[in-house]
Protein backbone atom coordinates (compact mmCIF):
# COMPACT_ATOMS: atom_id res chain seq x y z
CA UNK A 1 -9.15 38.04 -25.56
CA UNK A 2 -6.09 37.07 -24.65
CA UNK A 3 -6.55 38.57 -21.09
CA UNK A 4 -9.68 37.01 -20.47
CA UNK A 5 -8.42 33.75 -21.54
CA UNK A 6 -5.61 33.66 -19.00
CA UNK A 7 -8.06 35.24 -16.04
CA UNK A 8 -10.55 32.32 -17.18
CA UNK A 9 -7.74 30.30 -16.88
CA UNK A 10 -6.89 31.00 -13.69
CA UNK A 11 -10.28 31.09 -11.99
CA UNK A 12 -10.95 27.20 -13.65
CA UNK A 13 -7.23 25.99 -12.00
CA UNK A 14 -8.33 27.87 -8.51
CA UNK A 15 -4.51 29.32 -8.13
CA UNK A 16 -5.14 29.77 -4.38
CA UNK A 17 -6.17 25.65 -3.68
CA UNK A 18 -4.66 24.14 -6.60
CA UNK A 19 -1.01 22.98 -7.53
CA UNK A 20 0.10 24.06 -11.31
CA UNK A 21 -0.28 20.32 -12.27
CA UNK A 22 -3.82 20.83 -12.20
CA UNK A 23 -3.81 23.82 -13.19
CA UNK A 24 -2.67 22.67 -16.70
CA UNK A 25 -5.28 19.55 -16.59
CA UNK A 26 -7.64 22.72 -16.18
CA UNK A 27 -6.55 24.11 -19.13
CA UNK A 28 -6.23 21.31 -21.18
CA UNK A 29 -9.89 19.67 -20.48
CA UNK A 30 -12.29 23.14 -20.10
CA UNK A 31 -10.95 25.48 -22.77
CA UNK A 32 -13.29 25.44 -26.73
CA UNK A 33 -10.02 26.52 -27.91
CA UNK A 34 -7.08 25.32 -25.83
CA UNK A 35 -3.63 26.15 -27.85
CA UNK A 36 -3.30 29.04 -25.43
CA UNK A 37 -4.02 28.26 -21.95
CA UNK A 38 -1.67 25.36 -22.33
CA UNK A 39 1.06 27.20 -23.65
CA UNK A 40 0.33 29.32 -20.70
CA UNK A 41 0.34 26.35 -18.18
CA UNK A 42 3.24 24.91 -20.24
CA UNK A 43 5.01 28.14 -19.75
CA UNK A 44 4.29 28.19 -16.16
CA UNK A 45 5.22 25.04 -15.26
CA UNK A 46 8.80 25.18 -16.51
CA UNK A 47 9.16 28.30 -14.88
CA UNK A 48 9.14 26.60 -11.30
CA UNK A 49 11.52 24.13 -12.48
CA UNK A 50 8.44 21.07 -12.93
CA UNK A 51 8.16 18.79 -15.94
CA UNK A 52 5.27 18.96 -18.32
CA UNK A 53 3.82 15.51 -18.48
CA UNK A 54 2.02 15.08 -21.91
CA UNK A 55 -2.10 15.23 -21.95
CA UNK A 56 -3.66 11.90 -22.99
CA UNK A 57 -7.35 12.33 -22.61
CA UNK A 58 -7.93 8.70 -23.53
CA UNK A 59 -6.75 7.43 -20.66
CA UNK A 60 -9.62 7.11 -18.31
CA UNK A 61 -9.75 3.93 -16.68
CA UNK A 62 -13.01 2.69 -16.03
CA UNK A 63 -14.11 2.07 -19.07
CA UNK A 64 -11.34 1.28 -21.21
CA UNK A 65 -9.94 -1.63 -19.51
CA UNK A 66 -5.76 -2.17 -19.18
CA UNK A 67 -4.97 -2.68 -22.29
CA UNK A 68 -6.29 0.43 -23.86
CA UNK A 69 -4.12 2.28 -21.33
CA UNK A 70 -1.00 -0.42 -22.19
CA UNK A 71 -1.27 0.47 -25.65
CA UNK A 72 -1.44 4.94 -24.79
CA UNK A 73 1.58 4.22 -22.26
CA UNK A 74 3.67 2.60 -25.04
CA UNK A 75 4.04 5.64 -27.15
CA UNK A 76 7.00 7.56 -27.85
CA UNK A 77 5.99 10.49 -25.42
CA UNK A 78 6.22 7.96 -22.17
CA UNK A 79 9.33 9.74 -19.90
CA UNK A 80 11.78 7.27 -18.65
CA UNK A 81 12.91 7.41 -15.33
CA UNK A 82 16.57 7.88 -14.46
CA UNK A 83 19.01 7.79 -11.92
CA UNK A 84 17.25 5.08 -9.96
CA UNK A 85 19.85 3.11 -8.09
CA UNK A 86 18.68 -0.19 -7.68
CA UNK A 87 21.25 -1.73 -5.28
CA UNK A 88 20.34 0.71 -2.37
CA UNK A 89 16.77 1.06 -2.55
CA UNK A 90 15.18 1.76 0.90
CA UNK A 91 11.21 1.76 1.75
CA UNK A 92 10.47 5.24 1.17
CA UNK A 93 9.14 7.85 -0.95
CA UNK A 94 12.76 8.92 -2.48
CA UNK A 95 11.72 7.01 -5.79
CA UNK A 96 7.90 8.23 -5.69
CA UNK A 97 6.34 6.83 -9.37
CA UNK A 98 5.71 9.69 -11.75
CA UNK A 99 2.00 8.71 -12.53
CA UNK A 100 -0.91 8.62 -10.10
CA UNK A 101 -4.27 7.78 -10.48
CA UNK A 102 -7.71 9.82 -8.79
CA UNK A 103 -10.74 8.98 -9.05
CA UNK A 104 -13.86 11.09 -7.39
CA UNK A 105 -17.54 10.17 -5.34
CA UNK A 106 -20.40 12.28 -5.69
CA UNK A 107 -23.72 11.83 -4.83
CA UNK A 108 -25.08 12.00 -7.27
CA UNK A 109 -22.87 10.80 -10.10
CA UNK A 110 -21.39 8.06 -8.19
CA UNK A 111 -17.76 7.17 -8.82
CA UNK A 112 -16.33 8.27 -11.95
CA UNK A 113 -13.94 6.40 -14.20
CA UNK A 114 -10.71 8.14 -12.53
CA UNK A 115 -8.21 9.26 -14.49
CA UNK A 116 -4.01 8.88 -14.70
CA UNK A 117 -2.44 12.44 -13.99
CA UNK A 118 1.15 13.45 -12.67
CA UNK A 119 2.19 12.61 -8.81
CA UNK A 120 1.54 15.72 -7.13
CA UNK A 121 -0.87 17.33 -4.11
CA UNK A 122 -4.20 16.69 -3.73
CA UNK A 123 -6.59 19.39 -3.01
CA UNK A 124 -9.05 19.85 -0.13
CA UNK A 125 -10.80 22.02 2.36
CA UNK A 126 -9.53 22.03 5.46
CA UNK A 127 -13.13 20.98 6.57
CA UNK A 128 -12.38 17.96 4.72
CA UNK A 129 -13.84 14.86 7.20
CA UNK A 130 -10.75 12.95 6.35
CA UNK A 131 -8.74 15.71 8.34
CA UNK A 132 -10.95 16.07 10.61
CA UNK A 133 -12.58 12.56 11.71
CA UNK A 134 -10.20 10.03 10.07
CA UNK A 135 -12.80 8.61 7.24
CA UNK A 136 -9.65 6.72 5.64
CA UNK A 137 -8.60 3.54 4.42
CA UNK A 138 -5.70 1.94 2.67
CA UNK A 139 -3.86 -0.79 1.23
CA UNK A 140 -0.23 -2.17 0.52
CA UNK A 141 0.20 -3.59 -2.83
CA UNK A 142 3.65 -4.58 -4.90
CA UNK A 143 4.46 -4.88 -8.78
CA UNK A 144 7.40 -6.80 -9.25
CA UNK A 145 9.58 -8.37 -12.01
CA UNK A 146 8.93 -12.01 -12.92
CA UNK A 147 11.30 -14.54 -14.19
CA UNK A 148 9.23 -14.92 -17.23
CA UNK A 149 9.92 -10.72 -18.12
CA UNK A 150 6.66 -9.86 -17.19
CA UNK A 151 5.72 -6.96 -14.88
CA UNK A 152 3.28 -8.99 -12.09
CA UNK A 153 0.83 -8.03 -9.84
CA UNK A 154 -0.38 -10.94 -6.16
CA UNK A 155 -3.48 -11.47 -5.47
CA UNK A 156 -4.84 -7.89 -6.45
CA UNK A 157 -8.54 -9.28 -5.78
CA UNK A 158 -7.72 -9.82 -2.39
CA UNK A 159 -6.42 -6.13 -2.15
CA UNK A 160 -9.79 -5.13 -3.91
CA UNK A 161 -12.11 -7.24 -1.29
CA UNK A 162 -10.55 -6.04 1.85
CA UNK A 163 -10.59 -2.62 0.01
CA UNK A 164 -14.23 -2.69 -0.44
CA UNK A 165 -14.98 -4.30 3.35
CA UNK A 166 -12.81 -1.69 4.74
CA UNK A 167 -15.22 1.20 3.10
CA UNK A 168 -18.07 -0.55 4.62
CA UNK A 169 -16.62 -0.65 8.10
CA UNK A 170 -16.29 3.37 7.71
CA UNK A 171 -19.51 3.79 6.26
CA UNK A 172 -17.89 4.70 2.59
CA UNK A 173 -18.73 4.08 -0.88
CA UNK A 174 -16.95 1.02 -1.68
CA UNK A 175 -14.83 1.49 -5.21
CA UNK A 176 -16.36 -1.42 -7.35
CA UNK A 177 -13.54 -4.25 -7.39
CA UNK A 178 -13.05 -4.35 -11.10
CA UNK A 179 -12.33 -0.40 -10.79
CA UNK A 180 -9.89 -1.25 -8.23
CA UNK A 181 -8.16 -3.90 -9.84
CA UNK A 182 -8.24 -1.47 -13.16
CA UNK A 183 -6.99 1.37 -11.76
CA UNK A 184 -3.98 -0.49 -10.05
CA UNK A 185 -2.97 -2.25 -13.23
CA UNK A 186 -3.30 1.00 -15.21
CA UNK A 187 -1.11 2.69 -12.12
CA UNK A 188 1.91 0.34 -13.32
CA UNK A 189 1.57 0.04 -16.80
CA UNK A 190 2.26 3.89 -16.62
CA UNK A 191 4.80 3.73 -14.39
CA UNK A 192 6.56 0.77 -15.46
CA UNK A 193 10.06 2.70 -15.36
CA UNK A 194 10.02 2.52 -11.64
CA UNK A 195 9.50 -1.77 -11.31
CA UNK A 196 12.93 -2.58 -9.94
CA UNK A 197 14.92 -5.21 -12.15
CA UNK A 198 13.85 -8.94 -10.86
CA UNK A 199 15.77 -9.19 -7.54
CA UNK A 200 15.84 -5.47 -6.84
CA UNK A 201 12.81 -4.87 -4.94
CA UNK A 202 9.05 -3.76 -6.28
CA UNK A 203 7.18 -1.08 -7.24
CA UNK A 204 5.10 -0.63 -4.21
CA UNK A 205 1.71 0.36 -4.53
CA UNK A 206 -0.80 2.78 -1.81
CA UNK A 207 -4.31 2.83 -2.82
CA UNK A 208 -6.06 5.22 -0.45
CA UNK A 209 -9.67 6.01 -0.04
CA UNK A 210 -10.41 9.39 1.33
CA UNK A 211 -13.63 11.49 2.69
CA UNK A 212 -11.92 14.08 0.91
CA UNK A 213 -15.83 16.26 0.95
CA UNK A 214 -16.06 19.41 3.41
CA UNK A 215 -18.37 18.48 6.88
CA UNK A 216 -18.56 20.31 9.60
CA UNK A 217 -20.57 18.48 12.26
CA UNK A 218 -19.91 14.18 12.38
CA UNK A 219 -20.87 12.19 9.60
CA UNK A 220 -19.95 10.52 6.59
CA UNK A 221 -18.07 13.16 3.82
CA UNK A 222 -20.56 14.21 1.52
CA UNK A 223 -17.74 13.71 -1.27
CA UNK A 224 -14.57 11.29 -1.72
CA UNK A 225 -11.37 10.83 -3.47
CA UNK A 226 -9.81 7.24 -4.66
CA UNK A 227 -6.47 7.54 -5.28
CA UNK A 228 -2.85 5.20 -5.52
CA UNK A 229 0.74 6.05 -6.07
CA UNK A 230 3.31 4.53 -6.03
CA UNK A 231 7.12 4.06 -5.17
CA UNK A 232 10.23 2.46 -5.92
CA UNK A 233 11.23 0.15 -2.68
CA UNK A 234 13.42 -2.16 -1.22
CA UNK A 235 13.52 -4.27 1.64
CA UNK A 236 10.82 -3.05 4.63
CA UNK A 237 13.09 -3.13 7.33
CA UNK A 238 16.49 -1.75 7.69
CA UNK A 239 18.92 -4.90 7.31
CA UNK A 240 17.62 -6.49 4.99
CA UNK A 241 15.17 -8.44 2.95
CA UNK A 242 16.38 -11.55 5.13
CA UNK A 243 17.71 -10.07 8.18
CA UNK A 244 16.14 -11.53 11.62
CA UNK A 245 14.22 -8.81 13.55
CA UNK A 246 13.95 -8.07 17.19
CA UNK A 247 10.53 -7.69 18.80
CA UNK A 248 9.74 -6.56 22.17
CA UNK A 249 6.22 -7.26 23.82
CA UNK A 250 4.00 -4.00 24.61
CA UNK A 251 2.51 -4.61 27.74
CA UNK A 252 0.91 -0.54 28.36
CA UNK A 253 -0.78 0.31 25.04
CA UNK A 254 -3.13 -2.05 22.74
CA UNK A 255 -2.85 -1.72 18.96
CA UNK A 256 -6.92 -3.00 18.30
CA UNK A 257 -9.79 -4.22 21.07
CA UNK A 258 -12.71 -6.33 20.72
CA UNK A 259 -14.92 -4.84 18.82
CA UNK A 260 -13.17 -2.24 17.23
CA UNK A 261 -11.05 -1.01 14.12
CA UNK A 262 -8.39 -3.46 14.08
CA UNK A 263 -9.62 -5.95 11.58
CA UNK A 264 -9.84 -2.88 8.79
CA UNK A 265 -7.12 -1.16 7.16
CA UNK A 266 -8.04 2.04 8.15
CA UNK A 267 -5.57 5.10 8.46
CA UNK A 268 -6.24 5.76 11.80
CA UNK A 269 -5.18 2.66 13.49
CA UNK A 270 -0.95 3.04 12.29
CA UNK A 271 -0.44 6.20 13.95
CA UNK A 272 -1.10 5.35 17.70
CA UNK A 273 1.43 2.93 17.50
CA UNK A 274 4.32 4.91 16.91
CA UNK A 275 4.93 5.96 20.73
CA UNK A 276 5.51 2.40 21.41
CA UNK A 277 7.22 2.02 18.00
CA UNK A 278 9.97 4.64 18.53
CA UNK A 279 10.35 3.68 22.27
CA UNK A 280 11.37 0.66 20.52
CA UNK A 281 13.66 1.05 17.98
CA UNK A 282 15.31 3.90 20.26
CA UNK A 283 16.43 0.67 22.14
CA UNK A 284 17.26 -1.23 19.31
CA UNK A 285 14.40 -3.28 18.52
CA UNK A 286 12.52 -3.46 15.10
CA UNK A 287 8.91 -3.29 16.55
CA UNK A 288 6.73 -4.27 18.54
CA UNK A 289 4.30 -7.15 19.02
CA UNK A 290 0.85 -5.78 20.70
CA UNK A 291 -0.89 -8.40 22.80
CA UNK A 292 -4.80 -8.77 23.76
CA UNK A 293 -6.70 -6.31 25.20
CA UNK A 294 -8.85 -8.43 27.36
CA UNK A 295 -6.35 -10.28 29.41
CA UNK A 296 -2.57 -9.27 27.97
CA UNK A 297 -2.04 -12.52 27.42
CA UNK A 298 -2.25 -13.17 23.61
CA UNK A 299 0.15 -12.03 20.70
CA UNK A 300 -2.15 -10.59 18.47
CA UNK A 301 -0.03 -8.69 15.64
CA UNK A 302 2.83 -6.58 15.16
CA UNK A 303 2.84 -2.88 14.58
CA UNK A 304 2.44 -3.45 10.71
CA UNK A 305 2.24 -7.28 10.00
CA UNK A 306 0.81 -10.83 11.65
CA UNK A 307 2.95 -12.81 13.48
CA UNK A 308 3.29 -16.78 13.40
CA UNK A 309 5.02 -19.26 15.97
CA UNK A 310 6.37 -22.13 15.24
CA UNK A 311 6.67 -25.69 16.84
CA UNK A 312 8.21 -28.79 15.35
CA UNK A 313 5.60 -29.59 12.15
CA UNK A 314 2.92 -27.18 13.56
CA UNK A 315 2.72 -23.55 12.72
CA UNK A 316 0.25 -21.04 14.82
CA UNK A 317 -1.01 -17.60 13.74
CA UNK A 318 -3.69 -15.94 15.86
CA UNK A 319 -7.17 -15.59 14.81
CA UNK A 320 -9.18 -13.12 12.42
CA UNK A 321 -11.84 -11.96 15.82
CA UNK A 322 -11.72 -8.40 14.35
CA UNK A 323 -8.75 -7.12 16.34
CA UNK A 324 -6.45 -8.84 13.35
CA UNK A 325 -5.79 -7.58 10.16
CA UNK A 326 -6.39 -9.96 7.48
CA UNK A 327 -3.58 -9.90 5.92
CA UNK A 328 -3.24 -11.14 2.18
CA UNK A 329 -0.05 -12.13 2.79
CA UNK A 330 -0.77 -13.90 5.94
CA UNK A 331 -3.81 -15.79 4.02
CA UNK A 332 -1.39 -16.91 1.31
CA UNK A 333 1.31 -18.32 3.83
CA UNK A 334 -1.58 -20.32 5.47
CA UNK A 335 -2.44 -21.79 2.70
CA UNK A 336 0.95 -22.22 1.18
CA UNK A 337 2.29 -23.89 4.93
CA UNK A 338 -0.91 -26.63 4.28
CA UNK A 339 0.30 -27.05 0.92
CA UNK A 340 3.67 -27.98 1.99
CA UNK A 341 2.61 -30.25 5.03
CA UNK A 342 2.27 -27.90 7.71
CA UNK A 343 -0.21 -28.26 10.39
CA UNK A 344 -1.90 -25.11 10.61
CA UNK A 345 -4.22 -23.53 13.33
CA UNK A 346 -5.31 -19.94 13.33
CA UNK A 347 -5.84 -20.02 17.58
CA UNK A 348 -4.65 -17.20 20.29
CA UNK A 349 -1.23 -17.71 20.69
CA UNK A 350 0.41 -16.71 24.83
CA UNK A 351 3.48 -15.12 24.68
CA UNK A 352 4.62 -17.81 27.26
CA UNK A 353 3.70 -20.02 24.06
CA UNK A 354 5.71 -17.83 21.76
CA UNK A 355 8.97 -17.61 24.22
CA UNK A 356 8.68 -21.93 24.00
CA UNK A 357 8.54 -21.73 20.05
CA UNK A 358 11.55 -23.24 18.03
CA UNK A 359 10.91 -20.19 15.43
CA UNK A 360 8.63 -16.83 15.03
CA UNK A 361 8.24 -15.02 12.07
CA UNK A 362 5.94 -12.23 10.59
CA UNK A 363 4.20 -11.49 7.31
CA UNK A 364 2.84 -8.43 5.65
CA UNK A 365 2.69 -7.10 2.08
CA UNK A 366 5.91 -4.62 2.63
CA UNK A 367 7.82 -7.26 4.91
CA UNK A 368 6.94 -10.26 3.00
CA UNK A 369 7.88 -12.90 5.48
CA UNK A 370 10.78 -11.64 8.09
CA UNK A 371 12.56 -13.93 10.64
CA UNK A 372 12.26 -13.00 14.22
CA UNK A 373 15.48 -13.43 15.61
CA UNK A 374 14.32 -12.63 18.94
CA UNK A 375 11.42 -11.76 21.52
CA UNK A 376 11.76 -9.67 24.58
CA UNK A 377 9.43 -10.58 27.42
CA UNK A 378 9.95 -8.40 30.75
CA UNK A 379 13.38 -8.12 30.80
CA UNK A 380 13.82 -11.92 29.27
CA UNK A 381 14.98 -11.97 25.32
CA UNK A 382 14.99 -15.54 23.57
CA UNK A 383 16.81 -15.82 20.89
CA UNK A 384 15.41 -18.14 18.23
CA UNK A 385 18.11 -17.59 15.33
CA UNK A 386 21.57 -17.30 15.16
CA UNK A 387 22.51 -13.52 14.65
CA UNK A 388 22.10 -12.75 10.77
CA UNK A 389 20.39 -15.84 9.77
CA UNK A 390 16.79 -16.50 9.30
CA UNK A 391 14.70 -18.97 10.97
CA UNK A 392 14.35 -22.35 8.87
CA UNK A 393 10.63 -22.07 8.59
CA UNK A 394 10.68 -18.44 7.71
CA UNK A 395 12.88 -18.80 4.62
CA UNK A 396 11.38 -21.92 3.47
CA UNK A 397 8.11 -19.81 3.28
CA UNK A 398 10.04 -16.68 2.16
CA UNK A 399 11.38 -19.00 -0.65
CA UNK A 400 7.86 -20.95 -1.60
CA UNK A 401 5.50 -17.52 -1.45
CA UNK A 402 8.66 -15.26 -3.55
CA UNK A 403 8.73 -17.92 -5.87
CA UNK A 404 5.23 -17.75 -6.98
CA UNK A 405 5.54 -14.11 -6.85
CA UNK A 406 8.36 -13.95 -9.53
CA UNK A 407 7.03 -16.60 -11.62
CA UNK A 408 9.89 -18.96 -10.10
CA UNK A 409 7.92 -21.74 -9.62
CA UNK A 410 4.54 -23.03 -9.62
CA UNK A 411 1.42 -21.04 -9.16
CA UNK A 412 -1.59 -23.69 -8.55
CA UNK A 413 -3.57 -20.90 -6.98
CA UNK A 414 -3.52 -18.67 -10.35
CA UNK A 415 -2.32 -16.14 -7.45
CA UNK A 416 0.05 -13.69 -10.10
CA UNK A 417 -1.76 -11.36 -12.35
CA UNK A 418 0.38 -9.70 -15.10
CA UNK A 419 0.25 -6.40 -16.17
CA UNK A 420 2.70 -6.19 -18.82
């Protein structure tokens, strides 16, 4: 019995496509009589060096709302994190979160609650239509430390809408928002070991929506996977959180064109840029700033945030005409600039405009709002800061959005969520 045990073991976890992690999931949720397949998977697992995470069935998402999952992840069993170093964090993967969360489309079933498991591969055929024809989308999300020693979450509904509107663009089933917002908070309640202390950075969040079922001619996947992970990060860009960046304009390659992709947050649209990215930096710029496709005229966004120019009281940001990603961050600063007695107009913006600005800076989830120090036209750089030092503007926005983020100041928008 034994024998067939471990055979049926090993057929359910598919050794061939499957990583051990879910091998032992297999084990633990399809055996009558589990005791020995998971010592077997137990067994296994600590042979190749991996730790054994500890089964908790009743966390399924769905339908058992945050605070059922709060009150699993507060047990004893919950491993703590070590050897973090908070004071160099960089914006990577070297601090990945220990917990993600998957959740799967069928056709028939529809989307099913999704479940917490350990960080680890994903399994698909390589007929996949995600690797194949790019049916992808994503978002950038951060849980952070607040001032009041709560774990908070920005605007997640935002994340969720553009989420959803993204799935429609690629002609995917759009995760209900709720689910979203659920699965997000239930993402960092697990892995609250990796939220850097207040100051330190975030706990940055991917949620990633796949057409993970096997196709072989074109057409929407006849299966998908909903999934986010997460990792401990610092500042986006190399110098710092603060640091002024250097942009040059792209004049040969477009990032987006009228209408096409670059109002959705799809997968597809971040690779392309990276010729003209690495070009870049390999000359000592940051990035990048894309113009229009229709007459080269226009900033339009750079590789991975908006862009805003300023002049005197009056702050420009070009406008959402589907080649601009609508940023929730860029949203927020509009709204937070008004606030604070800005005049603000989402209208093209010409470079020659931009090189006449007193101040530029950009916004995005991972960048938060960054200073451009300086723009690079053919051949001509203006410099619009003093080297090192942000732009006026920039940190007075930097300072007004972070506070609400951390629970600094005032929130009249109800913008932070907390999680714990």
């Amino acid at each position: 019995m034994a024998v067939l045990r471990v055979t049926n073991f090993v057929n359910i976890g598919g050794v061939a496509g499957g990583s051990l992690v879910q091998l032992y999931h297999a084990a633990r949720t399809s055996s009558s009589n589990p005791r020995f397949p998971t010592y077997f998977a137990r067994q296994l697992l600590r042979t190749q060096g991996t730790k054994v995470p500890t089964y908790h069935p009743q966390r399924r998402v769905a339908s058992q709302r945050l605070h059922t999952i709060s009150s699993a992840v507060a047990g004893s069993d919950r491993k703590t994190k070590a050897n973090i170093d908070w004071d160099t964090l960089g914006f990577g993967l070297k601090d990945v979160a220990g917990t993600m969360y998957v959740a799967n489309w069928t056709p028939e079933h529809g989307w099913d609650k999704g479940s917490l498991m350990p960080y680890g591969p994903i399994s698909m055929m390589p007929s996949a239509q995600v690797l194949n024809y790019g049916q992808a989308i994503f978002e950038g999300m951060k849980a952070q430390q607040s001032t009041k020693g709560r774990i908070v979450l920005f605007r997640p509904d935002k994340n969720a809408e553009r989420f959803k509107n993204g799935a429609h663009r690629l002609s995917m089933p759009a995760v209900p928002e709720q689910q979203f917002v659920d699965a997000v908070k239930a993402v960092v309640a697990e892995n609250r070991d990796w939220v850097p202390p207040l100051g330190k950075g975030s706990l940055y969040l991917r949620p990633l929506l796949l057409g993970s079922g096997p196709i072989l001619g074109l057409g929407p996947a006849p299966g998908y996977t909903f999934t986010i992970f997460g990792a401990a990060v610092g500042a986006y860009f190399k110098g710092g959180q603060l640091t002024p960046i250097d942009l040059i304009v792209e004049e040969r390659f477009h990032r987006a064109a009228p209408g096409g992709m670059g109002g959705t947050k799809a997968a597809g649209n971040y690779s392309p840029v990276l010729v003209t990215q690495l070009e870049a930096k390999k000359n000592g710029y940051s990035d990048v700033v894309y113009l229009d496709a229709k007459t080269d005229t226009y900033l339009e966004e750079v590789s991975s945030c908006n862009i805003f120019c300023v002049k005197g009281k009056t702050i420009k940001t070009p406008p959402l005409s589907g080649t601009i990603l609508p940023g929730v961050t860029r949203r927020s600063i509009i709204e937070l600039a008004r606030m604070r007695g800005y005049e603000v107009e989402e209208t093209p913006v010409s470079v020659h405009e931009a090189v006449e600005a007193d101040e530029l800076f950009t916004t995005g989830t991972a960048v938060v709002v960054c200073s451009v120090g300086s723009l690079t036209y053919r051949g001509n750089r203006k410099q619009y800061t003093a080297p090192g030092e942000p732009g006026k503007v920039a940190l007075e926005m930097y300072t007004a959005l972070t506070d609400i983020q951390t629970e600094k100041g005032a929130d009249p928008g109800n913008w932070v969520v907390p999680v714990l």
